[in-house]
N, C-alpha and C. Protein backbone atom coordinates (compact mmCIF):
# COMPACT_ATOMS: atom_id res chain seq x y z
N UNK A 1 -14.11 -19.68 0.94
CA UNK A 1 -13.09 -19.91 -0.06
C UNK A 1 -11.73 -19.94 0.63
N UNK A 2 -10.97 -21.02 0.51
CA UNK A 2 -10.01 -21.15 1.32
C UNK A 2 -9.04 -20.30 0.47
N UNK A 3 -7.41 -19.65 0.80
CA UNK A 3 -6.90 -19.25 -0.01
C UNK A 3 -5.44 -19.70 -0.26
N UNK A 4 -5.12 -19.24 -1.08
CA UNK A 4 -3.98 -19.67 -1.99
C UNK A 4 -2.99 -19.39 -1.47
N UNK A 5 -1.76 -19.95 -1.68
CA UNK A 5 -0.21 -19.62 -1.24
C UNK A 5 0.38 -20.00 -2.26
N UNK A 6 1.62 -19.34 -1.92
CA UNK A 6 2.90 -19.55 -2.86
C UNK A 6 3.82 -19.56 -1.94
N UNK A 7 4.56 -20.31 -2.17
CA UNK A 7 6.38 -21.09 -1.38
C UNK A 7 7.05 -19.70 -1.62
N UNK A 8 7.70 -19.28 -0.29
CA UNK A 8 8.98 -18.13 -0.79
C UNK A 8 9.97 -19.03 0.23
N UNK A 9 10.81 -18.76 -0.69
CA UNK A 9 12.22 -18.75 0.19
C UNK A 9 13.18 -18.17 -0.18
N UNK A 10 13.99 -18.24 1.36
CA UNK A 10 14.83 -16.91 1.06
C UNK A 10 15.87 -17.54 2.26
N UNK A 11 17.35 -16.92 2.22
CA UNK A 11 18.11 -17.01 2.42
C UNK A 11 18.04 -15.83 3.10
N UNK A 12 18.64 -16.32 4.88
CA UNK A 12 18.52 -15.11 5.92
C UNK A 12 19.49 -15.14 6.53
N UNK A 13 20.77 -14.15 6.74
CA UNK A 13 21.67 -14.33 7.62
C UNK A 13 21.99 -14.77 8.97
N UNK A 14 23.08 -16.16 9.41
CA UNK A 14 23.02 -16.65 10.11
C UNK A 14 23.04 -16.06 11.73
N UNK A 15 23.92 -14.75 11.76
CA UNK A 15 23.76 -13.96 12.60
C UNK A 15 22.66 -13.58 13.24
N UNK A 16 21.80 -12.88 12.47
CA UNK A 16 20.23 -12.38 12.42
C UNK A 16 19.47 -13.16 13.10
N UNK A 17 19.79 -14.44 12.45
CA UNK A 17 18.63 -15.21 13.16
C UNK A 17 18.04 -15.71 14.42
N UNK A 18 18.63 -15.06 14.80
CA UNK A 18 18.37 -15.42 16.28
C UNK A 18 17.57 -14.49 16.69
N UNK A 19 17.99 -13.42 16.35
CA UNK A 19 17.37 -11.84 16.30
C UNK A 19 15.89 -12.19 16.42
N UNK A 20 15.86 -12.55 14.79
CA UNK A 20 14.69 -12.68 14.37
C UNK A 20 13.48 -13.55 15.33
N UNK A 21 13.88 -14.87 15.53
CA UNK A 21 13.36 -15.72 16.49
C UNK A 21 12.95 -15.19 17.63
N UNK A 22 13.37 -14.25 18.33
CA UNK A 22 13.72 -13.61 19.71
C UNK A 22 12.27 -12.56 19.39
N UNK A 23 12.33 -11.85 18.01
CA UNK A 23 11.35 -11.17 17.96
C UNK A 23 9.69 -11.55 17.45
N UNK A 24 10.40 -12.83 17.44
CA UNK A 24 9.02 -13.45 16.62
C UNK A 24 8.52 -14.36 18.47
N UNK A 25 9.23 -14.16 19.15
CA UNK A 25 8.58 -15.11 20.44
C UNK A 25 8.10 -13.84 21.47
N UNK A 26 8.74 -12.55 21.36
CA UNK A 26 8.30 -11.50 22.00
C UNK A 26 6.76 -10.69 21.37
N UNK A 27 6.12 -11.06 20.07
CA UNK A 27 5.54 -11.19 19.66
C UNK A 27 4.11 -12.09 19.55
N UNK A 28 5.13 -13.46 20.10
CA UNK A 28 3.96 -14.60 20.40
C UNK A 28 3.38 -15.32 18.88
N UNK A 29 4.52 -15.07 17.90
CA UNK A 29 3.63 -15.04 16.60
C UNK A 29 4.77 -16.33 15.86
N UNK A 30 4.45 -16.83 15.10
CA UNK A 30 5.15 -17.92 14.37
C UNK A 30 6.04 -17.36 13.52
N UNK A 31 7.20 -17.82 13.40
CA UNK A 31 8.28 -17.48 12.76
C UNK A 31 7.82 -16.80 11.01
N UNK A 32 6.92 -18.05 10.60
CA UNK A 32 6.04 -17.75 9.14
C UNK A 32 5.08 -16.24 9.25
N UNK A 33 4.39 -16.82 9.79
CA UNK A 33 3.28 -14.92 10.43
C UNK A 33 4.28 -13.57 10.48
N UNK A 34 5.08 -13.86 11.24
CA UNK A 34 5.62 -12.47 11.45
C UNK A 34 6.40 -12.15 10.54
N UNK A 35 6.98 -12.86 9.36
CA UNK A 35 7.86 -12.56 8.21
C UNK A 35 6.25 -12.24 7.41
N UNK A 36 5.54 -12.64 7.18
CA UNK A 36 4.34 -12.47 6.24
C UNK A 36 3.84 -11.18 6.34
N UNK A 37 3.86 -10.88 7.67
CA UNK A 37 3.43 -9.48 8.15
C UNK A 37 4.34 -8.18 8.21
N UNK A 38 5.36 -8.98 8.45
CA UNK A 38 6.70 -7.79 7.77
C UNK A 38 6.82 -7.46 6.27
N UNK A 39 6.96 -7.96 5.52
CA UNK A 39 6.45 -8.07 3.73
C UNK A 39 5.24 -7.79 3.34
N UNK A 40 3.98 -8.01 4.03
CA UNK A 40 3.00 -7.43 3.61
C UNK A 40 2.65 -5.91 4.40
N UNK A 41 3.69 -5.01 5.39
CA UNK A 41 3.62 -4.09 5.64
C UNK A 41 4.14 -3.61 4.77
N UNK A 42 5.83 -3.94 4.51
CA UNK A 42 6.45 -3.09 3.63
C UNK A 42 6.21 -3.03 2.22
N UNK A 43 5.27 -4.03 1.48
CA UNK A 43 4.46 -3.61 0.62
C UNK A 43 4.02 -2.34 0.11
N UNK A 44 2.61 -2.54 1.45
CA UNK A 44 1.90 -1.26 1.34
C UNK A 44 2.43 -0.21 1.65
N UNK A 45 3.60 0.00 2.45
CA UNK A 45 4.07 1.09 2.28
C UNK A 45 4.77 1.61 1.03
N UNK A 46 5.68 0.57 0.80
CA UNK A 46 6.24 0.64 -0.69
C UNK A 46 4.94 1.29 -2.19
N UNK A 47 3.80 0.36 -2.02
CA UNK A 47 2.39 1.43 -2.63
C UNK A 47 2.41 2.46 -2.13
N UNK A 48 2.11 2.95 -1.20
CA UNK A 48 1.32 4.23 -0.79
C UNK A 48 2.41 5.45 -1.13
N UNK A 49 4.03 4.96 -1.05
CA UNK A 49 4.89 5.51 -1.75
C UNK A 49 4.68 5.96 -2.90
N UNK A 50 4.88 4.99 -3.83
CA UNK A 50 4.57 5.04 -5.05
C UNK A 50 3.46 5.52 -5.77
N UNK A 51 2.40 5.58 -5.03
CA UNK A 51 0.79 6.82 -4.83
C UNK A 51 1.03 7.94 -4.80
N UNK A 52 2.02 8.33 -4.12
CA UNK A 52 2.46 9.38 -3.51
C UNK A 52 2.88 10.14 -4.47
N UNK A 53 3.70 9.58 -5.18
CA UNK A 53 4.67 9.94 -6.65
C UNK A 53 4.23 10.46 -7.88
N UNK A 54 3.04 9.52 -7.89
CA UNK A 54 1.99 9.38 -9.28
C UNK A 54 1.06 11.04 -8.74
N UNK A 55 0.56 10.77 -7.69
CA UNK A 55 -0.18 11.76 -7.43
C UNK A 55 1.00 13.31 -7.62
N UNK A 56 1.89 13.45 -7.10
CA UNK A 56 2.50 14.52 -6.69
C UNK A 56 3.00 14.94 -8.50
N UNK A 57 2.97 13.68 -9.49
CA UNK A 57 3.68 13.91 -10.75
C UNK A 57 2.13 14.85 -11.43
N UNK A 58 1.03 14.17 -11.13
CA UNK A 58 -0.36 14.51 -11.82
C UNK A 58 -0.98 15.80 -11.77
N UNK A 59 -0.25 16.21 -10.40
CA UNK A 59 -0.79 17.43 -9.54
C UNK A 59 0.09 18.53 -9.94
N UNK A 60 -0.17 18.98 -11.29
CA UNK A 60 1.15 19.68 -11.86
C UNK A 60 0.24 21.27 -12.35
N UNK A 61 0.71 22.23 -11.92
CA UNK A 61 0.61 23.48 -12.34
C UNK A 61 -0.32 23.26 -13.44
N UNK A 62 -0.03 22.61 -14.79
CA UNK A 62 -0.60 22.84 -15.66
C UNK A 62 -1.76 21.96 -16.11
N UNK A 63 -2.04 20.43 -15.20
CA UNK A 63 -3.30 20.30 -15.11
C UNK A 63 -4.26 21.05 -14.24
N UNK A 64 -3.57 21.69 -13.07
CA UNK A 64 -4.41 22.54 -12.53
C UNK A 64 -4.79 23.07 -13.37
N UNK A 65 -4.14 24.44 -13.92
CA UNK A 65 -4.77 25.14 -14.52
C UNK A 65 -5.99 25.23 -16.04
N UNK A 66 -6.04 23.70 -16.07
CA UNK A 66 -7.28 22.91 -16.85
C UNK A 66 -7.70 22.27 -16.30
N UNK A 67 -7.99 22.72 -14.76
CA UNK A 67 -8.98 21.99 -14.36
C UNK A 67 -10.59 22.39 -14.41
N UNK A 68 -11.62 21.64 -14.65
CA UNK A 68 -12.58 22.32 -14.70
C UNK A 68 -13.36 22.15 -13.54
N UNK A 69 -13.73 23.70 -13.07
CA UNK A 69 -14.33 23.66 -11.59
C UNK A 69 -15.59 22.59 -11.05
N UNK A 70 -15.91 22.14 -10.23
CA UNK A 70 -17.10 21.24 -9.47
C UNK A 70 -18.20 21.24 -10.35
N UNK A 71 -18.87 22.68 -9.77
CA UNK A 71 -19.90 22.63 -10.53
C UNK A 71 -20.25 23.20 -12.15
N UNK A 72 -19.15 23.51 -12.66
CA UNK A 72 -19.35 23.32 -13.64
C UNK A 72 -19.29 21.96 -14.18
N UNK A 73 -18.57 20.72 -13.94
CA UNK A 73 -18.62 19.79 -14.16
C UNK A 73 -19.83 18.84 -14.07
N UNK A 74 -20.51 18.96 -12.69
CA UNK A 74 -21.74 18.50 -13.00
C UNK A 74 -22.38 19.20 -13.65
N UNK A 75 -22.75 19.99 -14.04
CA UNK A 75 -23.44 21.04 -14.85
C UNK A 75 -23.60 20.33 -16.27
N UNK A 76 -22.42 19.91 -16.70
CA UNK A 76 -22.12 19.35 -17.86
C UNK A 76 -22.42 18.08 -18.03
N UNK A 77 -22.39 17.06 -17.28
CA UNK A 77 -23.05 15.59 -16.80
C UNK A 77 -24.29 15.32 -16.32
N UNK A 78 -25.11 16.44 -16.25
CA UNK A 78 -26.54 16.70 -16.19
C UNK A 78 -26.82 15.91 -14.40
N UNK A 79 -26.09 16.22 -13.54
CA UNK A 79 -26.14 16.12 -12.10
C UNK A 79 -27.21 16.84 -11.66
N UNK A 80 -28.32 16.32 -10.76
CA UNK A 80 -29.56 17.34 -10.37
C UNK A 80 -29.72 16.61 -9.28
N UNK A 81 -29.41 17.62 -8.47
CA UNK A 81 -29.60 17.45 -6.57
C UNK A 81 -31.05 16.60 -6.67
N UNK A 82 -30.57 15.79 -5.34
CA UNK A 82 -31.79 14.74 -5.37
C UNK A 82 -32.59 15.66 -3.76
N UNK A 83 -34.17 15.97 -4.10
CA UNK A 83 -34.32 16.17 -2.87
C UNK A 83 -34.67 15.61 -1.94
């Protein structure tokens, strides 16, 4: 399955650019690739951030303290060790 694209463009300071070029040939990588790979890093970091957040908001004193332990949980879902 071949895959899909979408057109970005963007407006990059004229200064920079050279920068940029310089790091995209020390790289060995096409001007397109290495912007693709810069944006799809800072993505996932931008997620794993935002994971970070959700988790740290969820992980709150007072769902702890309703949490219900392991095995009581399977206990309750009728879990039976396989031998």
């Amino acid at each position: 399955m071949d895959k899909q694209y979408k057109r970005l463009s963007i407006e990059f300071p004229a200064d920079e650019y050279v920068y940029l070029k310089m790091a995209c040939a020390k790289k060995h990588v096409s001007l397109k690739d290495f912007v693709t790979q810069a944006i799809l890093k800072t993505v996932e970091e931008c997620e794993d951030a935002l994971d970070l957040i959700a988790f740290r908001e969820a992980y709150t004193k007072e769902n702890i303290k309703n949490a219900v332990p392991l095995d009581q949980l399977k206990k309750e879902l009728g879990y039976k060790k396989e031998t």
